[in-house]
Protein backbone atom coordinates (compact mmCIF):
# COMPACT_ATOMS: atom_id res chain seq x y z
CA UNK A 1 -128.22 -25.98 -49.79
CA UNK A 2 -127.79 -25.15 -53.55
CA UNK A 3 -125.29 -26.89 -55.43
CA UNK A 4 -123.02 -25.38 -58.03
CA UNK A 5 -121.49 -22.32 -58.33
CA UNK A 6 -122.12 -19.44 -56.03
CA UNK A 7 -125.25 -17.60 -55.89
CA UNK A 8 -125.12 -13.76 -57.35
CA UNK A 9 -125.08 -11.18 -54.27
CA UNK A 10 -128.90 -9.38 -54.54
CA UNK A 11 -128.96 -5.94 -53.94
CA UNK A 12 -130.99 -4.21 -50.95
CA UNK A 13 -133.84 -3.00 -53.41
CA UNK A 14 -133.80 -6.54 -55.35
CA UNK A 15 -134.25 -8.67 -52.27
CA UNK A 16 -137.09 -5.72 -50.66
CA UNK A 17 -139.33 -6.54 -54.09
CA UNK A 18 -138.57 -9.90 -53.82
CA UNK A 19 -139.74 -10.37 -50.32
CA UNK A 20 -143.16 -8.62 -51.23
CA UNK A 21 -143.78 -11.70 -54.06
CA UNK A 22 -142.48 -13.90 -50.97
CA UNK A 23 -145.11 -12.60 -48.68
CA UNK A 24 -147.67 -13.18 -51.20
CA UNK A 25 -146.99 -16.97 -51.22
CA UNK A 26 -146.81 -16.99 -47.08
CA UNK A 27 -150.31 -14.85 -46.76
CA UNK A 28 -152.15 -17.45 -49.44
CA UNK A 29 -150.57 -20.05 -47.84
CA UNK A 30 -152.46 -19.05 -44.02
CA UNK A 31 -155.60 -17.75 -45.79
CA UNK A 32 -156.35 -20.90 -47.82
CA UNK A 33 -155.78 -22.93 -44.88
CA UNK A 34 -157.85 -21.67 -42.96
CA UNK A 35 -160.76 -21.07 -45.57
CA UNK A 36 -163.58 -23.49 -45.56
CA UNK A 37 -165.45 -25.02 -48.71
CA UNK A 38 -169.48 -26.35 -48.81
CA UNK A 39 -168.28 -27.61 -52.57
CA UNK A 40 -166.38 -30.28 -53.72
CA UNK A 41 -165.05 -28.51 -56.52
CA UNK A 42 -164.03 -25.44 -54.17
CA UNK A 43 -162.62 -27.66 -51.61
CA UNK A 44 -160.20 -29.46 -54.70
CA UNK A 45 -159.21 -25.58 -55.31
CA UNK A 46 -158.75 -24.81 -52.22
CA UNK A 47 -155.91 -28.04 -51.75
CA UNK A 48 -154.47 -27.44 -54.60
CA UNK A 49 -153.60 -23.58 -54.06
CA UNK A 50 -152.48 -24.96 -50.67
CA UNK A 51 -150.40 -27.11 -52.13
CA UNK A 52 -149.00 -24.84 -54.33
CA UNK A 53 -148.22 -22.12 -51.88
CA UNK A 54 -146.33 -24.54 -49.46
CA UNK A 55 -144.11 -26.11 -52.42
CA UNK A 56 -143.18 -22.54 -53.48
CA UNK A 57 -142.53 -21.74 -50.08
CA UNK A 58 -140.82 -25.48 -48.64
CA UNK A 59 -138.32 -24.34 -52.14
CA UNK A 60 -137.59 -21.24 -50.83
CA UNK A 61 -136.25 -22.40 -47.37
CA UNK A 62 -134.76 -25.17 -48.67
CA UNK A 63 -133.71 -25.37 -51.99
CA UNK A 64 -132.57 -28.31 -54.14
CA UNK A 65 -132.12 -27.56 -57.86
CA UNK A 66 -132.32 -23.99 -57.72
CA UNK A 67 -133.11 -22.54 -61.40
CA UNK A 68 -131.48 -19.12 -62.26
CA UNK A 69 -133.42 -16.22 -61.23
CA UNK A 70 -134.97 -18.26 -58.28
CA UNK A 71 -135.31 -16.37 -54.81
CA UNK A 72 -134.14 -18.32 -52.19
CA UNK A 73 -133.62 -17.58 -48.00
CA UNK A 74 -130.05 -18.18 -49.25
CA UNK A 75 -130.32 -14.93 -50.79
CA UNK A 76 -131.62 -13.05 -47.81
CA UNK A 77 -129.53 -14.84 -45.24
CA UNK A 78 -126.34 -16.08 -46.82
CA UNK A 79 -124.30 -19.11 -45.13
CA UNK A 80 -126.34 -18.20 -41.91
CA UNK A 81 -129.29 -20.04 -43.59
CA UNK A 82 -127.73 -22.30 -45.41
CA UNK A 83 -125.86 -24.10 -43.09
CA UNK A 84 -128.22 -24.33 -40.16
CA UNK A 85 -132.25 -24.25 -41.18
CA UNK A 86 -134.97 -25.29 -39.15
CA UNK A 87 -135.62 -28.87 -39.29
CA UNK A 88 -139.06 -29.16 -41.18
CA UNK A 89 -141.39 -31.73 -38.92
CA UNK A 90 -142.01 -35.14 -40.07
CA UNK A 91 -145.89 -33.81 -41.16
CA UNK A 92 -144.54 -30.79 -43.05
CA UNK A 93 -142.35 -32.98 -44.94
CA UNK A 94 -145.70 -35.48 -45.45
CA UNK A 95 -147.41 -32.12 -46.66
CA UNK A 96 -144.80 -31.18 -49.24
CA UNK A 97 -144.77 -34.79 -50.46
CA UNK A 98 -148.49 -34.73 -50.80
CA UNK A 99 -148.36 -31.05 -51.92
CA UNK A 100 -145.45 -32.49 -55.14
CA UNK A 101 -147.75 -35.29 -55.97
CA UNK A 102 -150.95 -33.18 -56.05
CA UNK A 103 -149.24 -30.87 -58.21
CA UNK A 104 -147.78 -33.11 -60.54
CA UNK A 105 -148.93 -33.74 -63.91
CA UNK A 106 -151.48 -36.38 -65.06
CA UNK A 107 -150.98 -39.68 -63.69
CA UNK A 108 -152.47 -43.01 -63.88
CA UNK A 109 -152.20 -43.63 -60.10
CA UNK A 110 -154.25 -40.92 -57.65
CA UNK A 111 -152.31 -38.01 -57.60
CA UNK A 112 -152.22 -37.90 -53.42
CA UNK A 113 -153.21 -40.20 -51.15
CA UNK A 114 -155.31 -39.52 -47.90
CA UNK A 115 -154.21 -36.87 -45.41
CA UNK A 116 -154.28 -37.69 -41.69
CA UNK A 117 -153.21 -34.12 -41.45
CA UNK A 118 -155.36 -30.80 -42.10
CA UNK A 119 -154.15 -28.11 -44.05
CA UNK A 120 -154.02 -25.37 -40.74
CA UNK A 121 -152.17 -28.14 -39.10
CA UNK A 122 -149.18 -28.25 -42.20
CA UNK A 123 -149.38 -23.84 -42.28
CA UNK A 124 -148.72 -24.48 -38.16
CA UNK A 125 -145.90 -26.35 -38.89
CA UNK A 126 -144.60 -24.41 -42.15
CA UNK A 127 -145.23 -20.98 -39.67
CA UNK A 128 -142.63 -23.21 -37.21
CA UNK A 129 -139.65 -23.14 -40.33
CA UNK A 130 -140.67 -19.65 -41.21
CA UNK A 131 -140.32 -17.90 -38.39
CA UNK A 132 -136.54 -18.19 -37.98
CA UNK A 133 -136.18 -16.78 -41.81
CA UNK A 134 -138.17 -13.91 -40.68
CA UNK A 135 -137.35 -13.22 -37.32
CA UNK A 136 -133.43 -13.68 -38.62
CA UNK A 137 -133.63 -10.99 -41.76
CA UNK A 138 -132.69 -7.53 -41.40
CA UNK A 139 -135.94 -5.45 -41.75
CA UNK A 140 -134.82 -3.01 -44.32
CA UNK A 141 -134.99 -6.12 -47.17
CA UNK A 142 -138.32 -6.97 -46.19
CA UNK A 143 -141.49 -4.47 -48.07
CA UNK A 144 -143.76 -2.82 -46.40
CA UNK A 145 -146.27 -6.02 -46.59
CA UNK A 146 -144.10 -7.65 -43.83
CA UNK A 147 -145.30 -4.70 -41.02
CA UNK A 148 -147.41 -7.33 -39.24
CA UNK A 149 -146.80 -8.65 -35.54
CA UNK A 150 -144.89 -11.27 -35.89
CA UNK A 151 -143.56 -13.76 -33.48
CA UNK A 152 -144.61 -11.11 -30.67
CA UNK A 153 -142.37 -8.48 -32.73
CA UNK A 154 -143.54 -5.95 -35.20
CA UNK A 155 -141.71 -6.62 -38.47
């Protein structure tokens, strides 16, 4: 997954906070998908925090690039992770396209073209690539906001 040199080993208490800022990105993520807008303005909002959420998140399972200081599932899961992730779907990876090109900066071409896809159908398939990380890491790195059923366990 990440090229380079080897990724520093996170400690138990480093990885626990990190996983709370992770679970923040996963919990906007399903809320603003499923969150309805009677404004145009809202609904643009709306996208674009979607679209945010899922690139954060589609860089945390799998990584290209990786910047120092970045939290990856490398980090929680080691060569587990890395060399055997979920295959993303072929409409998550149309999501994360449309969510780079949203996101990107001002362009003289539209910045994303039509969806045939809604945004609770991409969260569906982003919930199918995130359930391995979480069903796979050891519960004492995840915080407290991960005590949810999850994948008929409680977490």
């Amino acid at each position: 997954m990440t090229n380079g040199p080897a990724r520093p080993r996170r400690s138990q208490a480093e990885l626990h906070a990190a996983s709370d800022r992770l679970w923040h990105e996963y919990w906007m993520l399903r809320c603003v998908a499923r969150a309805a807008a009677d404004d145009a303005a809202t609904a643009h909002a709306l996208e674009e925090s979607f679209a945010l959420h899922l690139r954060n998140l589609h860089r945390f399972l799998y990584p290209t690039g990786v910047v120092d200081g970045e939290v990856t599932a490398e980090d929680f899961l080691g060569e587990e992770w890395v060399s055997n992730p979920p295959a993303p779907s072929a409409l998550l990876l149309e999501a994360v396209a449309w969510a780079e090109l949203r996101l990107s900066p001002i362009r003289y071409e539209a910045s994303a073209a039509p969806r045939s896809w809604t945004l609770l159908q991409a969260s569906f398939d982003f919930q199918k690539v995130m359930d391995p990380f979480v069903s796979s890491t050891p519960r004492h790195l995840l915080g407290p906001r991960w005590k949810i059923a999850y994948a008929g366990a409680v977490v």
